[in-house]
Protein backbone atom coordinates (compact mmCIF):
# COMPACT_ATOMS: atom_id res chain seq x y z
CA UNK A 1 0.00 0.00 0.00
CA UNK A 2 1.61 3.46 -0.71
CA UNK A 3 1.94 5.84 2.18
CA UNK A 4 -0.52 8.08 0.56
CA UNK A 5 -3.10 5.57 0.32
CA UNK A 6 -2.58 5.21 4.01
CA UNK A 7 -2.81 9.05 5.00
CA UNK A 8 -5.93 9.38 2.49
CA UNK A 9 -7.48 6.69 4.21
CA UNK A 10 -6.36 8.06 7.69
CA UNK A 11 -8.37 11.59 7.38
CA UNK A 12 -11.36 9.33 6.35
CA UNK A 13 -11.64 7.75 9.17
CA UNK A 14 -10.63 11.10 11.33
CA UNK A 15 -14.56 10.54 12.77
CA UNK A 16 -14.57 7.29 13.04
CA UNK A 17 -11.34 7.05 15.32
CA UNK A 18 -13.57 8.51 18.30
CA UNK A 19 -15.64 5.48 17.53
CA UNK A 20 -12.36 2.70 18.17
CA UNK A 21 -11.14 4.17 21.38
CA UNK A 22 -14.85 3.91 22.95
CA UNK A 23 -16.99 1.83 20.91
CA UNK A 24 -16.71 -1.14 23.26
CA UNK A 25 -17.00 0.39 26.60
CA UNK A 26 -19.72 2.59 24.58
CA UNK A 27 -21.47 -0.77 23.47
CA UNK A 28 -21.26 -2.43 26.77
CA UNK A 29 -21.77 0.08 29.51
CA UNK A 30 -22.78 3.20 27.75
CA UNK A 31 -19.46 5.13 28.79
CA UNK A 32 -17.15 7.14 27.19
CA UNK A 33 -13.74 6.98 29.23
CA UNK A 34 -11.44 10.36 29.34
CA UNK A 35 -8.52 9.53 27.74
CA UNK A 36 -5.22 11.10 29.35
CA UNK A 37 -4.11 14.24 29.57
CA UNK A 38 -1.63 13.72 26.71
CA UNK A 39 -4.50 12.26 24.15
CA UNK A 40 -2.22 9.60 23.38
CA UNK A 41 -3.74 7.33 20.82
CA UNK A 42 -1.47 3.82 20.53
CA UNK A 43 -0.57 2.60 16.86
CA UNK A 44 -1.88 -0.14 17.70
CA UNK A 45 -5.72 1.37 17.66
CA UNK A 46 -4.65 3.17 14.69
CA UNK A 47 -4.36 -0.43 13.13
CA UNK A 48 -7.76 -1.74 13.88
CA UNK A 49 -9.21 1.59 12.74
CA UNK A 50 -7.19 0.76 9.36
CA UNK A 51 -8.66 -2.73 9.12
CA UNK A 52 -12.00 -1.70 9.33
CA UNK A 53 -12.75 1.10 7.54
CA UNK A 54 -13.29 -0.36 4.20
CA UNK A 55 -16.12 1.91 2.60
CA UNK A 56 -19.89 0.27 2.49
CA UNK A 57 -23.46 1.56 0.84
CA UNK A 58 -25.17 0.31 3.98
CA UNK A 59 -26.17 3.40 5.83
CA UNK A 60 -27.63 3.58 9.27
CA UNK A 61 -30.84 2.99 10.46
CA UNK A 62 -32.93 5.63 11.01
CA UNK A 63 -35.18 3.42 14.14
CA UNK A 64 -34.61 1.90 16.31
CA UNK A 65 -34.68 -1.98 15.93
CA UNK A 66 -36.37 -5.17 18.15
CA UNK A 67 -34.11 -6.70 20.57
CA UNK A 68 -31.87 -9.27 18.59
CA UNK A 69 -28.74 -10.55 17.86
CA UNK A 70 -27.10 -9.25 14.98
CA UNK A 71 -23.87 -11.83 14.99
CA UNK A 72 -22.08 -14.03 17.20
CA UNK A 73 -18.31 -14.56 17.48
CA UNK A 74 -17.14 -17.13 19.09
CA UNK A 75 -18.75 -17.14 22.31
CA UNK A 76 -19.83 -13.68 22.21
CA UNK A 77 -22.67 -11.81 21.40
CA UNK A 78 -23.34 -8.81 19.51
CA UNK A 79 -27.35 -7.29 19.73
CA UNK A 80 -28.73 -4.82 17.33
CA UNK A 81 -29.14 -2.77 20.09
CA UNK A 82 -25.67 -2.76 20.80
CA UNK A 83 -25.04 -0.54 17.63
CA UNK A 84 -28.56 1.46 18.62
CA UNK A 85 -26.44 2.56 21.96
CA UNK A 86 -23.34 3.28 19.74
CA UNK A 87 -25.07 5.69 17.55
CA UNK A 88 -27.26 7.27 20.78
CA UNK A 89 -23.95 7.72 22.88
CA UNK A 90 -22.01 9.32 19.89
CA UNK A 91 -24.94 11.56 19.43
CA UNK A 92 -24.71 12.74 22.56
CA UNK A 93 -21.70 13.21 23.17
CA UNK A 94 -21.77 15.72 19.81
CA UNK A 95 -20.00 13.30 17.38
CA UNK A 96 -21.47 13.39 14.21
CA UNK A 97 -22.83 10.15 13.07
CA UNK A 98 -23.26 10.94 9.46
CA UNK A 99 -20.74 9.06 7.77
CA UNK A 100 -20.95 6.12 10.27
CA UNK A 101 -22.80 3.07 9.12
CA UNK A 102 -23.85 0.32 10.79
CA UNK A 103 -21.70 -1.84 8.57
CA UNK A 104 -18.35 -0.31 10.19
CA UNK A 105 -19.35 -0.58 13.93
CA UNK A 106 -20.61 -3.64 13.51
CA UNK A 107 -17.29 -4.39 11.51
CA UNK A 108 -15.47 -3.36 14.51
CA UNK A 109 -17.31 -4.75 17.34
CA UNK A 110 -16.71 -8.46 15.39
CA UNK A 111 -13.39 -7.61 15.15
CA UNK A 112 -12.84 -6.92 19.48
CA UNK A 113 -14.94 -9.82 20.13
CA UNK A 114 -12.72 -11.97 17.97
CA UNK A 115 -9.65 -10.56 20.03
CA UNK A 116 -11.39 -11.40 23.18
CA UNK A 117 -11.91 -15.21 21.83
CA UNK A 118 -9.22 -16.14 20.79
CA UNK A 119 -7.49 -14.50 23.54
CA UNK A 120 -9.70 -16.62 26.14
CA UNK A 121 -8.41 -19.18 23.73
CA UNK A 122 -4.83 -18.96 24.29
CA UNK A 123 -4.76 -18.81 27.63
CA UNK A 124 -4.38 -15.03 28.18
CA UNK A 125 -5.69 -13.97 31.45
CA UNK A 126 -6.39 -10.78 33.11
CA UNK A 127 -6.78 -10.78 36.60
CA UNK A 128 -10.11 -9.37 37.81
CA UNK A 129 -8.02 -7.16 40.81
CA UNK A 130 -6.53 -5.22 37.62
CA UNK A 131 -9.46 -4.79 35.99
CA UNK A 132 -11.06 -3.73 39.30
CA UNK A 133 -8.50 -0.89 39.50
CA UNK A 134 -9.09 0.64 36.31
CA UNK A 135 -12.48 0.88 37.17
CA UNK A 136 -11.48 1.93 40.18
CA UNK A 137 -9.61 5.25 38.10
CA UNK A 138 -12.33 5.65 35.94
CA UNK A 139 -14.88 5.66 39.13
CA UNK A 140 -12.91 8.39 40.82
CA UNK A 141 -13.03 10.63 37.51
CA UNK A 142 -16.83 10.16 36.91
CA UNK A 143 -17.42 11.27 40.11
CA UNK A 144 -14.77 14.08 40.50
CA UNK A 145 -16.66 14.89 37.64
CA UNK A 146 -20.22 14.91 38.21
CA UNK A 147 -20.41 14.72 42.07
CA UNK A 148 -21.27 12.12 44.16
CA UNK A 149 -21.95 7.63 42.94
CA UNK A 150 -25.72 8.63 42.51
CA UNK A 151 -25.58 11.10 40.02
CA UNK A 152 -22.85 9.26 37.90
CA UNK A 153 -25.14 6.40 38.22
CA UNK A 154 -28.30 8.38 37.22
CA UNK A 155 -26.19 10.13 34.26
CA UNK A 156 -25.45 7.05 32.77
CA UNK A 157 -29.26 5.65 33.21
CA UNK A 158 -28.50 3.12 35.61
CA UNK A 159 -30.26 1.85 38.87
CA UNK A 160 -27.40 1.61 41.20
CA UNK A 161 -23.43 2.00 41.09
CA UNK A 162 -23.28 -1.61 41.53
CA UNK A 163 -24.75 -2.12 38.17
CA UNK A 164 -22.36 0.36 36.36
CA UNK A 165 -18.79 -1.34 38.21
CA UNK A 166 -20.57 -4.42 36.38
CA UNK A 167 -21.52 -3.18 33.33
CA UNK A 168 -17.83 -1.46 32.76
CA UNK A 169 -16.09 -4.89 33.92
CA UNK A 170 -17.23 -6.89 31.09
CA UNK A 171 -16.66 -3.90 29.22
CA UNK A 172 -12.90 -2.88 30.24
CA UNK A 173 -12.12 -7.01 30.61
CA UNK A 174 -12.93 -7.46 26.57
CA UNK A 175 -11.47 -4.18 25.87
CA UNK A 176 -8.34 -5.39 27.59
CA UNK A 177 -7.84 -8.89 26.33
CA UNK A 178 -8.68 -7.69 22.60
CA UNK A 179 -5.56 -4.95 22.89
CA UNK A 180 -3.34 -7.99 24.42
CA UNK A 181 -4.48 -10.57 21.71
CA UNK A 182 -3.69 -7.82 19.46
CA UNK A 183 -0.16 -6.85 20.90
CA UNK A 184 0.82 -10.70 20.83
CA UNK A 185 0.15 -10.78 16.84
CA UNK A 186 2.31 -7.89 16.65
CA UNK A 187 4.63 -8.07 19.28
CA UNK A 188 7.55 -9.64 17.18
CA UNK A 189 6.54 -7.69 13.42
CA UNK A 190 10.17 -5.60 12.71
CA UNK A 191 11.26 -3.60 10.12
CA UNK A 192 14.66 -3.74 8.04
CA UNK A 193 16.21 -0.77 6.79
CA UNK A 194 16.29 -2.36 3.45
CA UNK A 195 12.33 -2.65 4.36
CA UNK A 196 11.85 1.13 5.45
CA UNK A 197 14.33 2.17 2.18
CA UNK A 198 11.84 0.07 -0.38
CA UNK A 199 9.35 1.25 1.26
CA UNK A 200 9.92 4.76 0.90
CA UNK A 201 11.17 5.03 -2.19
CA UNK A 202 8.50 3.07 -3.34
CA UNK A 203 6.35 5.76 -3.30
CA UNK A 204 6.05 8.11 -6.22
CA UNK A 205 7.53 11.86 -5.36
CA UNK A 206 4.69 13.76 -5.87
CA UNK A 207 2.74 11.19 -3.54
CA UNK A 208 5.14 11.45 -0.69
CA UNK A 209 3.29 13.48 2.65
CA UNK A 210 3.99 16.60 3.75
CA UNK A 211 5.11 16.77 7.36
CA UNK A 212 3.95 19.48 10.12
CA UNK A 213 5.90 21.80 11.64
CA UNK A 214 7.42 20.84 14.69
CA UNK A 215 9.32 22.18 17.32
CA UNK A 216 11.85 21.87 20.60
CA UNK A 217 10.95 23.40 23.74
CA UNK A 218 13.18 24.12 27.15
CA UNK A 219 11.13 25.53 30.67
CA UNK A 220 12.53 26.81 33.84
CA UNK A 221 9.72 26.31 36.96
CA UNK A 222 10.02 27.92 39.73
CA UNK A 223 8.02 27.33 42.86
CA UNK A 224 6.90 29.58 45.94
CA UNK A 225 8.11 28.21 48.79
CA UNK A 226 6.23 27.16 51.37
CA UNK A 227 6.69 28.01 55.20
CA UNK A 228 7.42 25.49 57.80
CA UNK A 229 4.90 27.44 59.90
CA UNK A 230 2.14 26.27 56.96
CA UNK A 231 3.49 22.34 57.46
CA UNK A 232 3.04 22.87 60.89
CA UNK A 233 -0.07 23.81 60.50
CA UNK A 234 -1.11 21.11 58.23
CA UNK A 235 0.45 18.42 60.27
CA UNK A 236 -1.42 19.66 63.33
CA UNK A 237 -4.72 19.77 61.49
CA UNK A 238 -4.48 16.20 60.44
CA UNK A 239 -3.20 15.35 63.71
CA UNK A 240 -6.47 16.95 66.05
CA UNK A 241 -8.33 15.22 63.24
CA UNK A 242 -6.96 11.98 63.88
CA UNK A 243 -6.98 12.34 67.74
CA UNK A 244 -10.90 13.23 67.11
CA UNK A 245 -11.64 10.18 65.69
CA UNK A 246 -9.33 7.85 67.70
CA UNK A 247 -10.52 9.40 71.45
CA UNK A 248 -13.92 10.39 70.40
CA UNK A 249 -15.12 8.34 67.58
CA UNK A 250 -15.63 10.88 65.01
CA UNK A 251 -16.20 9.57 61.36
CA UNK A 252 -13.32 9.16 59.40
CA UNK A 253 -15.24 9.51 56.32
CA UNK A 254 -17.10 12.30 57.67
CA UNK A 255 -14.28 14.49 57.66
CA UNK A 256 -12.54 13.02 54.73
CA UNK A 257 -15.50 14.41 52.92
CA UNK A 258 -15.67 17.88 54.52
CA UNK A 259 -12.10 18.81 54.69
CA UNK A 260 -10.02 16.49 51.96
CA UNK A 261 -8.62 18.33 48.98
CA UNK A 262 -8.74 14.58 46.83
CA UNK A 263 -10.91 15.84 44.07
CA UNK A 264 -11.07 11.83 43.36
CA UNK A 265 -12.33 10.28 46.90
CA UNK A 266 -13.23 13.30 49.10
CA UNK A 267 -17.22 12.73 48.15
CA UNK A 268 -16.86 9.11 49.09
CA UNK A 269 -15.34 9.91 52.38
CA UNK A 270 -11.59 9.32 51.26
CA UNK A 271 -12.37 5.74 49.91
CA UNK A 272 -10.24 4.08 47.48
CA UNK A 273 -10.87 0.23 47.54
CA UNK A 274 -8.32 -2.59 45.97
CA UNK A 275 -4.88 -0.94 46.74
CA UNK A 276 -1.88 -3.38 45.83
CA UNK A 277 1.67 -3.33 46.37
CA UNK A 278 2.48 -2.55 42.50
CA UNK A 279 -0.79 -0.22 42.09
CA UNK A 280 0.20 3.28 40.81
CA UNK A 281 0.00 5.11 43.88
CA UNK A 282 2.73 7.04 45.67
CA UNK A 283 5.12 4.79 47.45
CA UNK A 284 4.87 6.59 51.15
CA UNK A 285 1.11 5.81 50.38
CA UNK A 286 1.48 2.26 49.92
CA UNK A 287 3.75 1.63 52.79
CA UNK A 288 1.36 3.41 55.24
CA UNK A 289 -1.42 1.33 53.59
CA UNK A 290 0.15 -2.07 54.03
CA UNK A 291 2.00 -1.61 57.37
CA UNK A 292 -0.99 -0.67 59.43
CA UNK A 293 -3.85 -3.11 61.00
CA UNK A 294 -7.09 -3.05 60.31
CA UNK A 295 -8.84 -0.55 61.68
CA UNK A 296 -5.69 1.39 62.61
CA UNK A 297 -5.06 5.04 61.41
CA UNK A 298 -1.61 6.34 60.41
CA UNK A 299 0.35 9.38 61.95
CA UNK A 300 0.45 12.57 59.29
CA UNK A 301 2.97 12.02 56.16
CA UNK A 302 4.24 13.15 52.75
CA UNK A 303 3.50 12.66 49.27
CA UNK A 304 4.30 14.60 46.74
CA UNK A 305 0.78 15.63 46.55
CA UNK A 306 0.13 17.17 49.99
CA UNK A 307 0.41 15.91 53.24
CA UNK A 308 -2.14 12.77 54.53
CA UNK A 309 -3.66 10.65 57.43
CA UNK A 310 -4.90 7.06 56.47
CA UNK A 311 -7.46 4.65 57.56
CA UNK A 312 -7.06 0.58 56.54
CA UNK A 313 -10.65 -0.26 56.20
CA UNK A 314 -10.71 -4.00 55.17
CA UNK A 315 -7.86 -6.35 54.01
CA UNK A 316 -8.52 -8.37 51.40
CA UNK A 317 -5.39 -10.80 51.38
CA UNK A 318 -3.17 -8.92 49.31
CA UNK A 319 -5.00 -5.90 48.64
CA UNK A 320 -6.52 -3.34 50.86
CA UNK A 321 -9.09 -0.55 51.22
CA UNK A 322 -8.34 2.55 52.45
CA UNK A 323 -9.80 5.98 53.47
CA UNK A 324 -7.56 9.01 53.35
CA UNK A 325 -7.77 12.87 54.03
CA UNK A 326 -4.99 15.38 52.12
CA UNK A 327 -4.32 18.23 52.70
CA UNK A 328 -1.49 20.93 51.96
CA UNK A 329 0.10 23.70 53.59
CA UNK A 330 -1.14 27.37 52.43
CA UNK A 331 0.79 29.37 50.14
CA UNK A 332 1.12 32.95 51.28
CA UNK A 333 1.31 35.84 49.10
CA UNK A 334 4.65 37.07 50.09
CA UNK A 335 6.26 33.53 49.43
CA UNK A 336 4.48 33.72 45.57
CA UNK A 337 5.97 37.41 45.32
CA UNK A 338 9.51 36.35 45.96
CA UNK A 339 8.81 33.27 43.45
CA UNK A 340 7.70 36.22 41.13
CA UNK A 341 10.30 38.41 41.37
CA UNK A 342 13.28 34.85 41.29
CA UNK A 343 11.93 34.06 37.66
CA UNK A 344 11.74 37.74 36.35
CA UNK A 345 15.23 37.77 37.09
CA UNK A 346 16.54 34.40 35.50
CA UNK A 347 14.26 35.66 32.46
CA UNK A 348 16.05 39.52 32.47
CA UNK A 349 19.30 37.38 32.77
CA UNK A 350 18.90 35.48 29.78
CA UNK A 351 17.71 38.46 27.64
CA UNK A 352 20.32 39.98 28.92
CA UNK A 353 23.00 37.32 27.61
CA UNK A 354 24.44 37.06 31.21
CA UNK A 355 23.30 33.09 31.44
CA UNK A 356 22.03 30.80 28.69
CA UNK A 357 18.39 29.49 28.81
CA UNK A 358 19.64 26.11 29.76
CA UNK A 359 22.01 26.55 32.12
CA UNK A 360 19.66 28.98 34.17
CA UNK A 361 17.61 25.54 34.06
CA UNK A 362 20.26 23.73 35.53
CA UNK A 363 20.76 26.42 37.92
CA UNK A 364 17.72 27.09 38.75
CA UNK A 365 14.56 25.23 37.62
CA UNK A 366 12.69 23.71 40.75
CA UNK A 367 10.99 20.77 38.07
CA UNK A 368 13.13 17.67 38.61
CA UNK A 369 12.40 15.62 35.30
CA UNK A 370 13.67 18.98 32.84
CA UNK A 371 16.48 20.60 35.04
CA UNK A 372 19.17 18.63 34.46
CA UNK A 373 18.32 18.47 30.55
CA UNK A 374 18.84 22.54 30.73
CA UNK A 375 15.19 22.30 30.80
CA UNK A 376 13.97 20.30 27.95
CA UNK A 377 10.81 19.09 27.54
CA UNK A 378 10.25 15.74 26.07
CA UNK A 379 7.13 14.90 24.10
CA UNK A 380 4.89 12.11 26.14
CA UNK A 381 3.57 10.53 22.95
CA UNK A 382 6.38 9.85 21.18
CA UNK A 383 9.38 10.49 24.05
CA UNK A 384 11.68 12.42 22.08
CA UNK A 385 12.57 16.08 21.67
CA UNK A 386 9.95 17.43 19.31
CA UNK A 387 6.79 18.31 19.00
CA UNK A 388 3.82 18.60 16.05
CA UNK A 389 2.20 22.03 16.47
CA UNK A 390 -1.31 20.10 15.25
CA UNK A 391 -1.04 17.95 17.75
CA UNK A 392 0.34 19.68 21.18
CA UNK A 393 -1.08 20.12 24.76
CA UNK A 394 -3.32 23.28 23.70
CA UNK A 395 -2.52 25.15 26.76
CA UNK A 396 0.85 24.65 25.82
CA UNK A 397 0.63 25.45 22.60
CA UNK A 398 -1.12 28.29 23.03
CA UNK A 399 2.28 29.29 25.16
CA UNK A 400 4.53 29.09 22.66
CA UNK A 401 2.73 29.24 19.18
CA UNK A 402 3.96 32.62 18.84
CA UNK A 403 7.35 32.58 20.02
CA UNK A 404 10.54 33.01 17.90
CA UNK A 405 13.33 30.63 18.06
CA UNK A 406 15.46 31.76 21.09
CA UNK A 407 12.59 34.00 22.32
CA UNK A 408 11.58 33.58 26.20
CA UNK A 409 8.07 33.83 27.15
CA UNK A 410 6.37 36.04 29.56
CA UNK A 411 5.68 34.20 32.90
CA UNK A 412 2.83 31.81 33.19
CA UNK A 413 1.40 30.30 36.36
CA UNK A 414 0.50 26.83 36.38
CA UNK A 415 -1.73 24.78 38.62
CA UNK A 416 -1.31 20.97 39.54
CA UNK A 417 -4.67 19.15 40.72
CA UNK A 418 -4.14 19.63 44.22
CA UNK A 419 -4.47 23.51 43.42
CA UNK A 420 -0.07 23.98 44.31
CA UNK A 421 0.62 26.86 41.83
CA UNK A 422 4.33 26.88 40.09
CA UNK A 423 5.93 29.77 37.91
CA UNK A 424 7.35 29.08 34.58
CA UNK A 425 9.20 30.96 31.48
CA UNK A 426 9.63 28.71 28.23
CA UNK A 427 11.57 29.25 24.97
CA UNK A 428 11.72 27.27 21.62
CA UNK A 429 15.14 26.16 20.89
CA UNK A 430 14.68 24.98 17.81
CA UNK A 431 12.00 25.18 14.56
CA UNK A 432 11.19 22.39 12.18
CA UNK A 433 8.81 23.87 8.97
CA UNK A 434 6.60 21.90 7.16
CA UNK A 435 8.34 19.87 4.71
CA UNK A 436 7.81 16.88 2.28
CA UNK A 437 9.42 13.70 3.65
CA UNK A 438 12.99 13.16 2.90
CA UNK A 439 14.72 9.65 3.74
CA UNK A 440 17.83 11.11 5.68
CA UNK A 441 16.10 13.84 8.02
CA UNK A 442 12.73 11.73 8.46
CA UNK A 443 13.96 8.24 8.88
CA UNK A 444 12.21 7.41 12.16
CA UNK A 445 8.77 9.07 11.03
CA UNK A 446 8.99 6.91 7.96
CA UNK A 447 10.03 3.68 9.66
CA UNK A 448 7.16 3.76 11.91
CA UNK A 449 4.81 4.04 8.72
CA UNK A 450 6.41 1.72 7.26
CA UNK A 451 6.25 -0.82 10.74
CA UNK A 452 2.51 0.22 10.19
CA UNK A 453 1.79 -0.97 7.06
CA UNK A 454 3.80 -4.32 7.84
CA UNK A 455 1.74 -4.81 10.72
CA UNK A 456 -1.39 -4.68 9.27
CA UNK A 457 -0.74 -6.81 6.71
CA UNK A 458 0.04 -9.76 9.71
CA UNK A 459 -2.94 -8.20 11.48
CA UNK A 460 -5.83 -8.53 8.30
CA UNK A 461 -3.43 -12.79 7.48
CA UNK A 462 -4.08 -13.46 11.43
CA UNK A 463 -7.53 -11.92 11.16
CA UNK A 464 -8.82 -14.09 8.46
CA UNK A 465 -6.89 -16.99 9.41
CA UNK A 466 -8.72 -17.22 12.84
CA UNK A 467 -12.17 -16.47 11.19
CA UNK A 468 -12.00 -19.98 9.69
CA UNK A 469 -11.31 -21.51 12.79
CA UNK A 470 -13.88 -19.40 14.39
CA UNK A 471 -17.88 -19.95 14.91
CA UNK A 472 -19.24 -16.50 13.12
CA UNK A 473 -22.71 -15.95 12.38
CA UNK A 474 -24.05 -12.73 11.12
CA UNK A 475 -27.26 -11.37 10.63
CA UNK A 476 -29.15 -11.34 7.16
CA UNK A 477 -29.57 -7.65 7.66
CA UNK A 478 -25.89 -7.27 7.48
CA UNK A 479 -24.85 -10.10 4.66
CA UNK A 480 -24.15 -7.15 2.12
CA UNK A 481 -21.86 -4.66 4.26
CA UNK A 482 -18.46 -5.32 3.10
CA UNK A 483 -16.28 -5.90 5.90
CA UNK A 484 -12.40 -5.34 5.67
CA UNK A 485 -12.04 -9.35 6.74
CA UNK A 486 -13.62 -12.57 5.39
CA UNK A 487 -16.63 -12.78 7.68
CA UNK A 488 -18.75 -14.16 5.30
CA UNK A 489 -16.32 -17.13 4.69
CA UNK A 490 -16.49 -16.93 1.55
């Protein structure tokens, strides 16, 4: 396939992308799950999009069908209504549904349940206490969110919570073994350089894409520093807090909810169920959590978020559920006026040519992960050096659109989620234009197209290999869509 093909393809199925990252969960428990801060979209979505979006004539219903199945795979089920709550939940979420048809979700829902078969089939498991957690996540952000268990639950037209942590298990468990059937097809698909030179050159000039403007960015943060007097005052907070509950059997959860800064479990009194020993949290976190009792509560510590008192609720052999109230220490004004007046002179020294950008970074920048790299930033979707203007952070974009090479930026503040505000200055270091791919300055770019390309052609051979081997029965309503794979075993 020439790489045109692939980009021309690509902006077809711009609208139908939304549609891969959240059809299942959309299908299954009517949810659309944020995706991170970054937007990172894996290649390996990209592929299934690729496989699926051969064009059809079929185009959606306009009504709603009768209750039904529509195909089987394996042993799973896919119900007309299943696409019905596709379409709804795109709607409302403003996604236009135009250019959608039924043929295409349909195409992709056979193509996760497939995944999830043959995944069951060779033995790949995912434990339930991991799926737990990311429900866990996605719980904490609903409700951060929208407010308290009942309203998320009423949001998403459900009777109870209970029924929603069900609904997005099955969902997130067939979601999850479909990306780690997928990954094992791939996981061993390389590229040559003889493969990404043929590949390239391959490709008639005129045909060859144009590539966005990128570019390199360095930061210096500076913090306002806070008081030992605030810590204090923190520390003794949490500590007549904890004395409350422990001498006069106050509610833990009580107070988690009235004076915890955790956007994530304040409304739930603090609660955050299914802790492990490798979860994500903060290590000083964890070892509170799995060196206390039952029932015990913890003296004040440290995270980097804030400071904290915990409360073991239940353990559940190796896991545990905890309650916990942060907090952190005020920032006064005078402390954010020296901060002020520190980074307005680092940024008059560098104007000035008395220091270079990056060694006042070194020097000076309180942010750990860009200080000793004279303050580069490095991109989180593709860890290297640069990035695409089209497809930055927009608040940081919107920072340093405008900014010459060289140039340093006014001073920004920035806020983390616990509300802790940090001063910054940025500059660009270095400009990439727009340009049409060359093979010496764009090898990486054009090696992962190329990897692309190679691994969906092992993707669509595995695909229709496993579709023989595979109970699939489809609909009569659907025998004329024409699906990217051989489901019609022809």
């Amino acid at each position: 396939m020439l790489l045109k093909q692939i980009i021309l393809k690509s902006i077809k199925m711009n609208k139908f992308l939304l549609v891969l990252l959240f059809s299942t969960a959309i299908v299954q428990a009517q949810i659309v799950l944020e995706p991170d801060s970054t937007g990172v979209v894996k290649s390996n979505d990209s592929l299934m999009v690729q496989q699926v979006m051969q064009r059809d004539t079929l185009k959606p219903f306009k009504r709603y069908k009768a209750e039904g199945v529509s195909a089987v795979v394996g042993e799973y089920v896919i119900l007309d209504s299943d696409i019905d709550k596709a379409y709804v939940e795109m709607q409302s979420q403003g996604i236009s549904i135009e250019d959608i048809t039924r043929c295409q979700l349909m195409g992709k829902l056979m193509e996760d349940k497939l995944y999830a078969h043959q995944a069951k089939q060779d033995s790949i498991l995912v434990p339930d206490a991991e799926i737990n957690g990311m429900i866990d996540q996605q719980m904490q952000y609903m409700i951060s969110e929208l407010g308290s268990e009942e309203k998320v639950a009423a949001y998403y037209r459900k009777d109870n919570i209970a029924q929603l942590r069900s609904e997005l298990f099955e969902a997130n468990k067939s979601i999850k073994l479909a990306r780690m059937m997928q990954d094992k097809v791939i996981e061993k698909v390389e590229v040559t350089p003889e493969e990404v030179r043929t590949f390239f050159f391959s490709i008639p000039e005129e045909e060859r894409p144009v590539f966005s403007a990128e570019i390199e960015i360095s930061q210096i943060v500076v913090d306002p520093e806070i008081s030992q007097q605030a810590v204090d005052e923190v520390i003794a907070k949490l500590n007549a807090m904890r004395a409350d509950i422990i001498d006069n059997g106050a509610s833990f959860s009580t107070k988690a909810v009235l004076y915890s800064k955790d956007p994530g479990s304040a409304s739930k009194g603090g609660l955050y169920t299914g802790v492990k020993r490798d979860s994500p949290w903060a290590k000083e976190f964890k070892d509170q959590a799995f060196s206390l009792l039952e029932g015990e509560i913890s003296e004040p510590f440290e995270t980097e978020f804030g400071y904290h008192i915990l409360y073991v609720e239940k353990i559940r052999g190796q896991e545990v559920d905890v309650r916990h109230i942060l907090m952190f220490p005020e920032v006064s004004q005078q402390s954010i006026d020296e901060a002020q007046k520190k980074i307005e002179d680092i940024k008059s020294k560098i104007e000035a040519g008395e220091i270079t950008f990056a060694e006042a970074a070194r020097e000076n920048s309180d942010d750990k992960e860009t200080r000793n790299n004279g303050g580069q930033l490095i991109n989180p979707i593709t860890f290297d050096t640069k990035f695409d203007l089209t497809k930055m952070d927009p608040t940081l974009s919107a920072q340093v659109y405008n900014l010459k090479e060289g140039e340093v930026s006014k001073v920004f503040t920035d806020r983390d989620r616990t509300g802790k505000s940090s001063l910054k200055i940025l500059t660009v270091t270095k400009k990439y234009p727009e340009h049409k791919a060359d093979y010496a300055k764009d090898f990486e770019r054009i090696k992962q197209l190329a990897l692309r390309e190679k691994q969906i052609k092992v993707i669509n051979k595995w695909q229709n290999e496993k579709i023989k081997d595979t109970y699939i029965s489809i609909n009569q309503d659907y025998q004329d869509c024409d699906f990217a794979g051989n489901w019609m075993k022809k």
